[in-house]
Protein backbone atom coordinates (compact mmCIF):
# COMPACT_ATOMS: atom_id res chain seq x y z
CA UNK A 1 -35.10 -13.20 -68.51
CA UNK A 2 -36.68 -12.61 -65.26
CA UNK A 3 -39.87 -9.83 -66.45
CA UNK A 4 -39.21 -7.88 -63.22
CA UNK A 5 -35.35 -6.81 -64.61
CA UNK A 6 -36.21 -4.75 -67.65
CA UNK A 7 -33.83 -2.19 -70.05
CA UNK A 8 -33.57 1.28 -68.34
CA UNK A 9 -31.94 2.44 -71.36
CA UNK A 10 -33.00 2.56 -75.36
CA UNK A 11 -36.21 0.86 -76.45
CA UNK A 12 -37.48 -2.78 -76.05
CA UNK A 13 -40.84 -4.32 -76.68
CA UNK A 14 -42.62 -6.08 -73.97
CA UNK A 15 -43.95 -9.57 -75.54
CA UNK A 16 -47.15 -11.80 -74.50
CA UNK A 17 -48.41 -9.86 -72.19
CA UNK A 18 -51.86 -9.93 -71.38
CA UNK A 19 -54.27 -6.14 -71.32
CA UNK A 20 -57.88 -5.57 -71.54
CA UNK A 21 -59.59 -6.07 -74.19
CA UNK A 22 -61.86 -2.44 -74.17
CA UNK A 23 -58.76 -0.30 -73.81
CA UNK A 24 -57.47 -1.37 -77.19
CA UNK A 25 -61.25 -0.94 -78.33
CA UNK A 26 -61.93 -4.17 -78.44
CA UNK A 27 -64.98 -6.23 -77.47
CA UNK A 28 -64.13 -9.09 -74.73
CA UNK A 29 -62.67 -9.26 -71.33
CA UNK A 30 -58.10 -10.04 -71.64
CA UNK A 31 -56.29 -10.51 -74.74
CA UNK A 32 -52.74 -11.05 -75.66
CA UNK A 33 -50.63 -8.19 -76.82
CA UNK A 34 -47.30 -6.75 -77.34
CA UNK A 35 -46.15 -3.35 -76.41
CA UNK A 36 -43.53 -1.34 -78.11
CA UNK A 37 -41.45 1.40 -76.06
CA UNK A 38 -39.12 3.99 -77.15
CA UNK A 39 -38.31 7.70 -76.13
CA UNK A 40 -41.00 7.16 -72.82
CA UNK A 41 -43.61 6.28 -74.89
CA UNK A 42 -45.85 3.55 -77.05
CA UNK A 43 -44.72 3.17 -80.21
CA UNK A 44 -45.08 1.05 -83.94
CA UNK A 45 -41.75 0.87 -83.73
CA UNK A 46 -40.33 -3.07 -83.72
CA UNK A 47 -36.35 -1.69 -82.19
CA UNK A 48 -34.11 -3.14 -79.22
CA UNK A 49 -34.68 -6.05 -77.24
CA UNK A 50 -38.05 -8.70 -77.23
CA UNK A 51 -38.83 -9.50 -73.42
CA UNK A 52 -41.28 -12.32 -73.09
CA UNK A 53 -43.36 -11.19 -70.21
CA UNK A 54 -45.24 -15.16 -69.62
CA UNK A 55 -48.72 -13.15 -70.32
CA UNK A 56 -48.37 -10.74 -67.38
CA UNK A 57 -50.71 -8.28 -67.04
CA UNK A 58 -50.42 -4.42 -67.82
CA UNK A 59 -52.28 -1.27 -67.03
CA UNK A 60 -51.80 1.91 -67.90
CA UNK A 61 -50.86 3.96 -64.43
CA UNK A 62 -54.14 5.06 -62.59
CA UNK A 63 -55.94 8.48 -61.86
CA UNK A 64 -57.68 8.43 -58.19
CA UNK A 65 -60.11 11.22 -58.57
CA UNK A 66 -61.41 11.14 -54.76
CA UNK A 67 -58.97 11.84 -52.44
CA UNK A 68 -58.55 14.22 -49.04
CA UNK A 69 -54.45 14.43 -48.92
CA UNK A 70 -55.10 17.01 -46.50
CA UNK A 71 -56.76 14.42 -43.73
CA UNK A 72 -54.39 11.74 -44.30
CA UNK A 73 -52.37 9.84 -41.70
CA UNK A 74 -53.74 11.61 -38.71
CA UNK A 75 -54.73 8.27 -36.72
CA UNK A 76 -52.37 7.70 -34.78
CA UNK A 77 -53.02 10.71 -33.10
CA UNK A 78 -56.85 11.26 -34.00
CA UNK A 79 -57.98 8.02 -33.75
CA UNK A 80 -62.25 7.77 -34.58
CA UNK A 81 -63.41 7.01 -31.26
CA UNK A 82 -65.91 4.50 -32.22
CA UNK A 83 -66.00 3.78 -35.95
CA UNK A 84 -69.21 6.31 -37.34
CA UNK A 85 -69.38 9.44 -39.43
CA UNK A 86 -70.32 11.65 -36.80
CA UNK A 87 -67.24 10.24 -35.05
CA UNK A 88 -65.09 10.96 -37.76
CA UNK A 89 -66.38 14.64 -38.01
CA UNK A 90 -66.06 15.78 -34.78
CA UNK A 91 -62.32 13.80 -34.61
CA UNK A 92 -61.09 15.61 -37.85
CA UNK A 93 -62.60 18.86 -36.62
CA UNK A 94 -60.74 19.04 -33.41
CA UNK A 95 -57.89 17.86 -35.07
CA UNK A 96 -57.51 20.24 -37.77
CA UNK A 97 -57.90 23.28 -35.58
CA UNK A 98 -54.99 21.56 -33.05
CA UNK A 99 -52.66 20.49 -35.61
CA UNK A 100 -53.04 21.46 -39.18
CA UNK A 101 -50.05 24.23 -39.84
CA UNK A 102 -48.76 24.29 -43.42
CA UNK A 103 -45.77 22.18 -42.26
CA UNK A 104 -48.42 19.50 -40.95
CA UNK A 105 -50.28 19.36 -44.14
CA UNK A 106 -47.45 19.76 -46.00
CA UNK A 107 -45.92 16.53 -44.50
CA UNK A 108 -48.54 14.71 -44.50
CA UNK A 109 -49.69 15.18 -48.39
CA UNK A 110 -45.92 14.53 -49.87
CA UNK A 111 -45.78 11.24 -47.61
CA UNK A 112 -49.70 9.98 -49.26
CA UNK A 113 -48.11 11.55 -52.66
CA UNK A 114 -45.29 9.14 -52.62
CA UNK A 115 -47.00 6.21 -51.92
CA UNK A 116 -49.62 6.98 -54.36
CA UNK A 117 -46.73 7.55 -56.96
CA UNK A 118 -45.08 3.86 -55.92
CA UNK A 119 -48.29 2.29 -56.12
CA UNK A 120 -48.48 3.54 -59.71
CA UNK A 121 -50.96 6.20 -59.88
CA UNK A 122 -50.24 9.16 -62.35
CA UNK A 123 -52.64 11.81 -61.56
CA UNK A 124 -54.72 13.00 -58.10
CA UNK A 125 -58.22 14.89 -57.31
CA UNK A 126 -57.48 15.95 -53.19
CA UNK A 127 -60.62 17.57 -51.85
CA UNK A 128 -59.14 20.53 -49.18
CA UNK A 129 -60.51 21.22 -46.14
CA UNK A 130 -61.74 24.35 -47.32
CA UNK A 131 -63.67 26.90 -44.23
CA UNK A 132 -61.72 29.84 -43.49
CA UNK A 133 -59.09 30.43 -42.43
CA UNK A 134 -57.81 26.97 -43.23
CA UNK A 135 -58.38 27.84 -46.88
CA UNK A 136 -55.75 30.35 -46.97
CA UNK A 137 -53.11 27.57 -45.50
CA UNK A 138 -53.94 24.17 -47.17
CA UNK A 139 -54.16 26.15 -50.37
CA UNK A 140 -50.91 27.37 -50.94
CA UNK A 141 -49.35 24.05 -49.84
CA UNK A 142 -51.40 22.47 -51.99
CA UNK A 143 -50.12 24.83 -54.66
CA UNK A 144 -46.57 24.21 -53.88
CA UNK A 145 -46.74 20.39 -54.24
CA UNK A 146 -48.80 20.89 -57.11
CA UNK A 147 -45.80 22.17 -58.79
CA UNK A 148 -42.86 19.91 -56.87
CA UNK A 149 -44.91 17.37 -57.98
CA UNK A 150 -45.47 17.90 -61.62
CA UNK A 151 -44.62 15.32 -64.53
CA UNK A 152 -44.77 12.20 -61.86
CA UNK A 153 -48.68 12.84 -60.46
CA UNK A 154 -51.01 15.67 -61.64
CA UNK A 155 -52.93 17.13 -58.86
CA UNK A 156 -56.01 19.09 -59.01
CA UNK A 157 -57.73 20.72 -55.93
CA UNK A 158 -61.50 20.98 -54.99
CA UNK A 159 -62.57 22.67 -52.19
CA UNK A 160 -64.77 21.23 -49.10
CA UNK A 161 -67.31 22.69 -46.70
CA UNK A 162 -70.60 21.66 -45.54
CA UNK A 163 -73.43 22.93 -46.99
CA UNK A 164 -75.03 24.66 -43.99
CA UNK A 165 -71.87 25.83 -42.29
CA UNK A 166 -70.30 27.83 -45.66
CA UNK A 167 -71.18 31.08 -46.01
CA UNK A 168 -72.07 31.38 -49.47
CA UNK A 169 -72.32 35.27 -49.49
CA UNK A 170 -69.43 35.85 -47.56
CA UNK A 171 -66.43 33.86 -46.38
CA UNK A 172 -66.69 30.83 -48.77
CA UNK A 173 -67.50 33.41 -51.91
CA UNK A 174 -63.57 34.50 -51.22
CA UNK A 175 -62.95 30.57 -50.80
CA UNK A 176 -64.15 30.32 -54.25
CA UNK A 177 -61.93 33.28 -55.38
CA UNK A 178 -58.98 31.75 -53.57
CA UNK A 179 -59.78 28.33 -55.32
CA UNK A 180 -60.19 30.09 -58.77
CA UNK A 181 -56.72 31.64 -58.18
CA UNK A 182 -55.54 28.32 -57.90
CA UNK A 183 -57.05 26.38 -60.65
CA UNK A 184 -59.08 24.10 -59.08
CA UNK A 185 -62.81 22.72 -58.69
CA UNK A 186 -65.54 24.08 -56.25
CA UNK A 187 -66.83 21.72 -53.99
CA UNK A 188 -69.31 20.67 -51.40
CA UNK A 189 -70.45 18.18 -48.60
CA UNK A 190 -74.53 18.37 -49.16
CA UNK A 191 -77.41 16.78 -46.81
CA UNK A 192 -81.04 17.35 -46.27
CA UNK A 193 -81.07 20.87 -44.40
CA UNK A 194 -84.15 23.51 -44.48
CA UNK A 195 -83.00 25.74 -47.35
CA UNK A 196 -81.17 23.15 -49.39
CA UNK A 197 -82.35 23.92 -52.40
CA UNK A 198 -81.37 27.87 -52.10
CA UNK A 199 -78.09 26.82 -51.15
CA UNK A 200 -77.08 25.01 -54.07
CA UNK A 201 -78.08 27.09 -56.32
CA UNK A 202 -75.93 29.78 -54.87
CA UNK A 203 -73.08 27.24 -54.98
CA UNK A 204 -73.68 26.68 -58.42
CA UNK A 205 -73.42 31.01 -59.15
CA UNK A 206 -70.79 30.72 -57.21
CA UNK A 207 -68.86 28.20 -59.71
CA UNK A 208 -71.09 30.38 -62.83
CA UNK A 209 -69.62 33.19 -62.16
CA UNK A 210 -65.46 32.10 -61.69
CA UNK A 211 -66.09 29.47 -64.74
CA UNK A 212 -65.35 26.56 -61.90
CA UNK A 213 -66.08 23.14 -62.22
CA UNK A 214 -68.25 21.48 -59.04
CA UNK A 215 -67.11 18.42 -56.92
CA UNK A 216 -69.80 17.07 -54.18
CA UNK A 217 -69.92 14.59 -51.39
CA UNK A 218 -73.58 13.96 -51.59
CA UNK A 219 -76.00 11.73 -49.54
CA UNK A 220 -73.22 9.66 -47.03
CA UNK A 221 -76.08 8.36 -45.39
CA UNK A 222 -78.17 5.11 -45.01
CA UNK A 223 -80.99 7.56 -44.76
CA UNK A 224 -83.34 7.22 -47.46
CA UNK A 225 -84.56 10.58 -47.14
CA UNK A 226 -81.40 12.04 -48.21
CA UNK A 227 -81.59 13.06 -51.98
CA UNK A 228 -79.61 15.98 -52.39
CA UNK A 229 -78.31 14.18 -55.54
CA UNK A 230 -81.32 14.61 -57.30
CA UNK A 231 -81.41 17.94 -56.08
CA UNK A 232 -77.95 18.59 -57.66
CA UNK A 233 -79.04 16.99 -60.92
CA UNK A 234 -82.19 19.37 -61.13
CA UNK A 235 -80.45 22.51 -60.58
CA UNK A 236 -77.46 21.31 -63.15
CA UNK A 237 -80.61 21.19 -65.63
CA UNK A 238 -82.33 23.97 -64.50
CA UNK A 239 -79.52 26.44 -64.45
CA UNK A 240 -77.66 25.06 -67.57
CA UNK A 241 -74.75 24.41 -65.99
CA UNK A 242 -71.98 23.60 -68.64
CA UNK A 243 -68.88 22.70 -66.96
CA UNK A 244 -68.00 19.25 -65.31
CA UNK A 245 -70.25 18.41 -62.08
CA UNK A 246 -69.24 15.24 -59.96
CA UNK A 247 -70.40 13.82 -57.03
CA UNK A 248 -69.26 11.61 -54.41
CA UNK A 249 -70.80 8.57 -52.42
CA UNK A 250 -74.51 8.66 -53.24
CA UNK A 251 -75.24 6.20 -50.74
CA UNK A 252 -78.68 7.11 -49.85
CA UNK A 253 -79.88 5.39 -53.55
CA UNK A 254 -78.87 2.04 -51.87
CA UNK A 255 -81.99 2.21 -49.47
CA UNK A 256 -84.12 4.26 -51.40
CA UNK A 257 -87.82 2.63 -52.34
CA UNK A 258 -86.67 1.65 -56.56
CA UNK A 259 -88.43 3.68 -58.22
CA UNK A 260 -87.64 6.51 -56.44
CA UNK A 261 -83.91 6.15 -56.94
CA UNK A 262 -83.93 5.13 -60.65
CA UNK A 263 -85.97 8.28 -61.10
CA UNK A 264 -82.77 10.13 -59.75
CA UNK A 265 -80.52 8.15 -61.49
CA UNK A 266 -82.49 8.92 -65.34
CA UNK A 267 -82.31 12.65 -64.01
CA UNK A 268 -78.39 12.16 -62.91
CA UNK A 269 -78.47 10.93 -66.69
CA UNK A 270 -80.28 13.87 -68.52
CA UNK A 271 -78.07 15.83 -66.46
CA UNK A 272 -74.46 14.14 -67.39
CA UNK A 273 -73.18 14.05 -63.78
CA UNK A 274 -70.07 12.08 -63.25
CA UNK A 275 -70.19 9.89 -60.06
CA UNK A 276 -67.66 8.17 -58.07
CA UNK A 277 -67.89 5.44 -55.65
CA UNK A 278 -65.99 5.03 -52.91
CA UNK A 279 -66.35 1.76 -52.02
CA UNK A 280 -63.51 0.92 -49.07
CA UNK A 281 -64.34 4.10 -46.83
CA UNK A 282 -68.10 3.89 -47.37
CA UNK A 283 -68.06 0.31 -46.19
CA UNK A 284 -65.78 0.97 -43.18
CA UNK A 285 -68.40 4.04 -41.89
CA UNK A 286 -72.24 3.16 -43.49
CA UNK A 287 -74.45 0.86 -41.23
CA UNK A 288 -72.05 0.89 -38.28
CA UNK A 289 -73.55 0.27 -34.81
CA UNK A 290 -71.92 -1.26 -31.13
CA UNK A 291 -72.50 -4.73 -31.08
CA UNK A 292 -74.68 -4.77 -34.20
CA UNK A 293 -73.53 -6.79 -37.44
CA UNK A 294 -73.79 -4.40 -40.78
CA UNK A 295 -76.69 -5.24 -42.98
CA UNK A 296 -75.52 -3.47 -46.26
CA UNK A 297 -72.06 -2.82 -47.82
CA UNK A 298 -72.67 1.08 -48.52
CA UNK A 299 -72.10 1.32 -51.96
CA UNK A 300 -74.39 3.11 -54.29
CA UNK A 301 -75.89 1.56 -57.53
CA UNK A 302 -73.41 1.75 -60.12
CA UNK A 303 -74.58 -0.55 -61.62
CA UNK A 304 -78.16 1.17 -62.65
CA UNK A 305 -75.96 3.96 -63.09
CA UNK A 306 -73.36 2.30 -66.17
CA UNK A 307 -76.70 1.00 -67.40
CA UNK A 308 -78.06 4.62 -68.31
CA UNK A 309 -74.32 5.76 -69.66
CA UNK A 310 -73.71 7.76 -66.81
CA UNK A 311 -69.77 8.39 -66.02
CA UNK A 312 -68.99 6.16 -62.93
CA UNK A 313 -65.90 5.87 -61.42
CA UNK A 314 -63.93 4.08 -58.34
CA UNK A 315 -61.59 6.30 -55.89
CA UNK A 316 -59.33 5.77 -52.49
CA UNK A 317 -61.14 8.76 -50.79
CA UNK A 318 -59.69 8.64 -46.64
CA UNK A 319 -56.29 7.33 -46.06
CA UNK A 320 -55.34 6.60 -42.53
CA UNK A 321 -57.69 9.24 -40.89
CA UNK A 322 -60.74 9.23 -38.74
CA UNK A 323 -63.07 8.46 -42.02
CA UNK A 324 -61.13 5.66 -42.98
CA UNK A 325 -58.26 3.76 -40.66
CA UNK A 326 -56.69 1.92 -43.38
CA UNK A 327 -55.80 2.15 -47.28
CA UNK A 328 -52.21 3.26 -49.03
CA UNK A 329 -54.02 5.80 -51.91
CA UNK A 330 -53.35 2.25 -53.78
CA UNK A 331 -55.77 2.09 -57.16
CA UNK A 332 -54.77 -1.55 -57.61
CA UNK A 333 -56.34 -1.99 -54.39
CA UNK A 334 -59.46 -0.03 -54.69
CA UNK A 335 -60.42 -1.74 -57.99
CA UNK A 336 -60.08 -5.56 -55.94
CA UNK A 337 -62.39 -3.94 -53.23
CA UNK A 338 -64.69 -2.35 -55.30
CA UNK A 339 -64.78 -5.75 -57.21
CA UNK A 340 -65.70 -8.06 -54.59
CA UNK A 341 -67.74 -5.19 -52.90
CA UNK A 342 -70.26 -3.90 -55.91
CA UNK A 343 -70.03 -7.19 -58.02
CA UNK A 344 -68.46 -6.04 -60.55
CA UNK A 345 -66.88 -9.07 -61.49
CA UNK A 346 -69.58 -11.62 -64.24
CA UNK A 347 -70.02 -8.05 -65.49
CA UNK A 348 -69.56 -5.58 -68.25
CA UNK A 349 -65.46 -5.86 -68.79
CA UNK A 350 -65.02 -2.87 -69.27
CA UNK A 351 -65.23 -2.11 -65.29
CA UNK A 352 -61.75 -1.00 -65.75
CA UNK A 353 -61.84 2.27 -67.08
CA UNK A 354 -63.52 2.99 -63.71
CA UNK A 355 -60.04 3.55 -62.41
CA UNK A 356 -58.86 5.13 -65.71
CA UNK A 357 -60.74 6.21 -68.87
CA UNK A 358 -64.11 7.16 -66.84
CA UNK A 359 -61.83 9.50 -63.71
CA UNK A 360 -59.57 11.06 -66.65
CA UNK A 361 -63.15 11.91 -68.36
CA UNK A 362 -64.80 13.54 -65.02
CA UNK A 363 -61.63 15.34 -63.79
CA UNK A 364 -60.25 16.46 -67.27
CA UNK A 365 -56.81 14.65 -66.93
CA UNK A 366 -55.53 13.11 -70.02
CA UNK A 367 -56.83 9.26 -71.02
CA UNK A 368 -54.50 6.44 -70.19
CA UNK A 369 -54.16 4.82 -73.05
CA UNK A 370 -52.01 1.84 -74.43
CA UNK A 371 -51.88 3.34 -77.83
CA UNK A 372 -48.89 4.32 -80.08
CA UNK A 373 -48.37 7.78 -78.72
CA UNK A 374 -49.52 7.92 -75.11
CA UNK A 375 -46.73 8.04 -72.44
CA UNK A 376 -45.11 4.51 -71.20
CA UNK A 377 -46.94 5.16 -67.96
CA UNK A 378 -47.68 1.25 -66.53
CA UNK A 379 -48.15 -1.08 -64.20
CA UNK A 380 -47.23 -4.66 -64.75
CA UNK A 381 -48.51 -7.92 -62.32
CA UNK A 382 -47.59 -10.61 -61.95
CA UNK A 383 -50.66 -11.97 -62.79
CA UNK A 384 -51.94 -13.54 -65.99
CA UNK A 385 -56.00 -13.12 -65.71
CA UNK A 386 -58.14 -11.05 -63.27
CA UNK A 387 -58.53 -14.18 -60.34
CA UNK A 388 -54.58 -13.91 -60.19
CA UNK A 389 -54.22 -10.30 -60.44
CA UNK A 390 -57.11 -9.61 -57.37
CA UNK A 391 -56.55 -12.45 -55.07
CA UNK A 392 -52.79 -10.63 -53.85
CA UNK A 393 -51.44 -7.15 -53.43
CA UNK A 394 -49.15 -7.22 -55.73
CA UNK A 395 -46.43 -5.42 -53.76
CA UNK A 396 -43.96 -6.92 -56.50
CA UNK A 397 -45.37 -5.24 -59.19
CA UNK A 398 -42.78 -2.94 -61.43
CA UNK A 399 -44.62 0.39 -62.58
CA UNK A 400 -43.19 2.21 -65.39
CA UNK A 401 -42.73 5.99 -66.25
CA UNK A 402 -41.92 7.04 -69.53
CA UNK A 403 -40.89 3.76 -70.22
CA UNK A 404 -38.67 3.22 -67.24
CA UNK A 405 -39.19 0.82 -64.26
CA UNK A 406 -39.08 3.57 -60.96
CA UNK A 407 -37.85 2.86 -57.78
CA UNK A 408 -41.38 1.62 -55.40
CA UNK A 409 -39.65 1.46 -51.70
CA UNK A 410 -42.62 3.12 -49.92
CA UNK A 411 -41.92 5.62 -47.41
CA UNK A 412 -41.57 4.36 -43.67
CA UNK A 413 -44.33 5.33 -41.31
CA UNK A 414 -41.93 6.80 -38.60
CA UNK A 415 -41.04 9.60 -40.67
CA UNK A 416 -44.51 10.85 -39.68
CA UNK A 417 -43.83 9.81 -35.79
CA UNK A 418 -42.77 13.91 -34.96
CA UNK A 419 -45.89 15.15 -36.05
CA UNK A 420 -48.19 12.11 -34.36
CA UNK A 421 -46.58 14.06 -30.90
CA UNK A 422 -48.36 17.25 -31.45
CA UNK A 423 -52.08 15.92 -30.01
């Protein structure tokens, strides 16, 4: 039987297949297995047909925890003029007060949804352009797709502004209202500015106050002077802060003098921050100059940082924008990058819950799991060890929901072609 054409109906087992060792709790890199199905989910149960699946390779569906649906697929119009951050921000700004309506964002999020959904990803963290007023219109679109899109991908919501253009006493106070409202996660772009310190700590009241968990982009520099993570960490401490804090990037650590940035990283520890890496996008903008070859990749050190325990995890972040020209919100894709990018590879195996277990933990979304009880929610390659599985896309793999192969046709690029006329 060809292991793409599987039942749609009653339950089968899926035989030799090949899954990672640490998410059956196991010590070890890939092991054979078997997976029962019935009813949409794992089960003991030994019913219906035995597919031999010639040791292909299967992952529970993925959670992308760094996102900006909001931003996405605006090149074509808003092209980055020459490749840098400070490109990318002026391009996004100028776009967004052109072109960002509710039916703009509203397009442009349910066309990244989809392909997220065909890629095989089962839940989404969007960061929202949050300064008034276009809190008051992403919001509420983001609300509605929230709900349209519930039981295929989970979506939570975290707010963005920077950290010297929010008005923490006024305007972005009733951000955090409207964002409380709405269920979702305070955030913030932080860098080195005068009253830094003063700042965050009025964010973090801010979240105190609504019981709001925090989301920053911190330190998207090569600039070793920028060390608002440690910053962040020292306030967490200092003001007990007891819900989830994450934060985004930390590139700055990569050119930091050692010492200095291990010192962050045992206080990022003590203070049980989750990070995330975005690997693709911060390679694309960090050490860009004209005619100059990059001398570093822009990653930051997760490697120090899954030494001291600390919560690290791998996301898509830009898709198709000014920050980032390329990507799909793919998860298979951002776990080959951020393999051949941070060396993850003759490493600790257990790299992979860096696109499951360790997002589900930061964001709160349930575990994937390949355990008797957790939803049939997978991905299967055609690919019997990691070499195979990372050396092509995969755009034949089958992903499963609830136990049943879905239809992956990704949407067509022209259906966006109305809105890439409004510039």
């Amino acid at each position: 039987m060809d292991f793409r054409t599987l039942p749609q109906t009653g339950p089968f087992r899926l035989d030799n297949i090949t899954v990672p060792a640490a998410l059956l709790g196991h010590a070890g890199d890939l092991t054979r297995h078997s997976l029962a199905i019935a009813d949409g989910r794992i089960t003991d149960a030994r019913e219906g047909p035995v597919i031999d699946m010639g040791r292909a390779l299967v992952l529970p569906c993925f959670i992308d925890m760094h996102t900006h649906l909001d931003k996405g697929h605006i090149w074509p119009r808003s092209p980055n003029p020459d490749g840098s951050f400070m490109g990318a921000l002026g391009t996004v700004a100028e776009d967004r007060a052109t072109n960002w309506s509710a039916g703009d964002v509203r397009t442009r999020m349910d066309f990244a949804l989809r392909c997220a959904y065909a890629h095989g990803t089962r839940a989404i963290r969007t960061h929202i352009d949050s300064l008034a007023p276009q809190d008051a219109i992403s919001w509420p679109v983001f609300a509605e797709l929230r709900a349209e899109w519930a039981g295929r991908i989970a979506l939570q919501g975290a707010s963005l502004a920077g950290i010297d253009r929010a008005d923490l006493e006024g305007d972005y106070a009733r951000t955090a209202d409207l964002v409380a409202r709405h269920g979702g996660v305070l955030g913030m772009v932080t860098y080195p500015v005068e009253d830094l310190r003063a700042r965050v700590r009025a964010l973090f009241r801010l979240a105190m106050d609504r019981g709001l968990e925090l989301d920053f982009h911190a330190d998207e520099t090569a600039n070793p002077d920028a060390a608002t993570l440690r910053v962040i960490a020292e306030t967490a401490i200092e003001m007990g802060f007891e819900r989830p804090i994450t934060v985004g990037h930390c590139c700055s650590l990569a050119t930091q003098p050692e010492d200095e940035a291990l010192r962050t990283l045992d206080l990022v520890a003590k203070a049980g921050l989750n990070i995330v890496s975005l690997p693709m996008c911060n390679m694309y903008l960090q050490d860009r100059s004209a005619g100059r070859t990059p001398r570093w990749r822009g990653v930051t050190l997760v490697h120090e940082m899954g030494a001291r325990g600390i919560n690290v995890a791998f996301a898509s972040d830009n898709t198709r924008d000014p920050f980032y020209a390329y990507g799909d919100l793919d998860m298979l894709e951002v776990l080959r990058e951020a393999t051949r990018i941070a060396h993850l590879d003759h490493s600790d195996p257990g790299w992979i819950n860096a696109v499951l277990a360790n997002p589900a933990r930061a964001c709160g979304f349930p575990t994937p799991s390949l355990a008797p009880g957790a939803p049939a929610d997978l991905v299967i390659l055609r690919a019997r060890n990691w070499t195979e599985a990372l050396s092509r896309p995969q755009s034949d793999r089958i992903v499963l929901r609830a136990g049943r192969a879905i239809d992956r046709q990704l949407p067509d690029y022209a259906e966006l072609d109305h809105l890439m006329r409004t510039a």
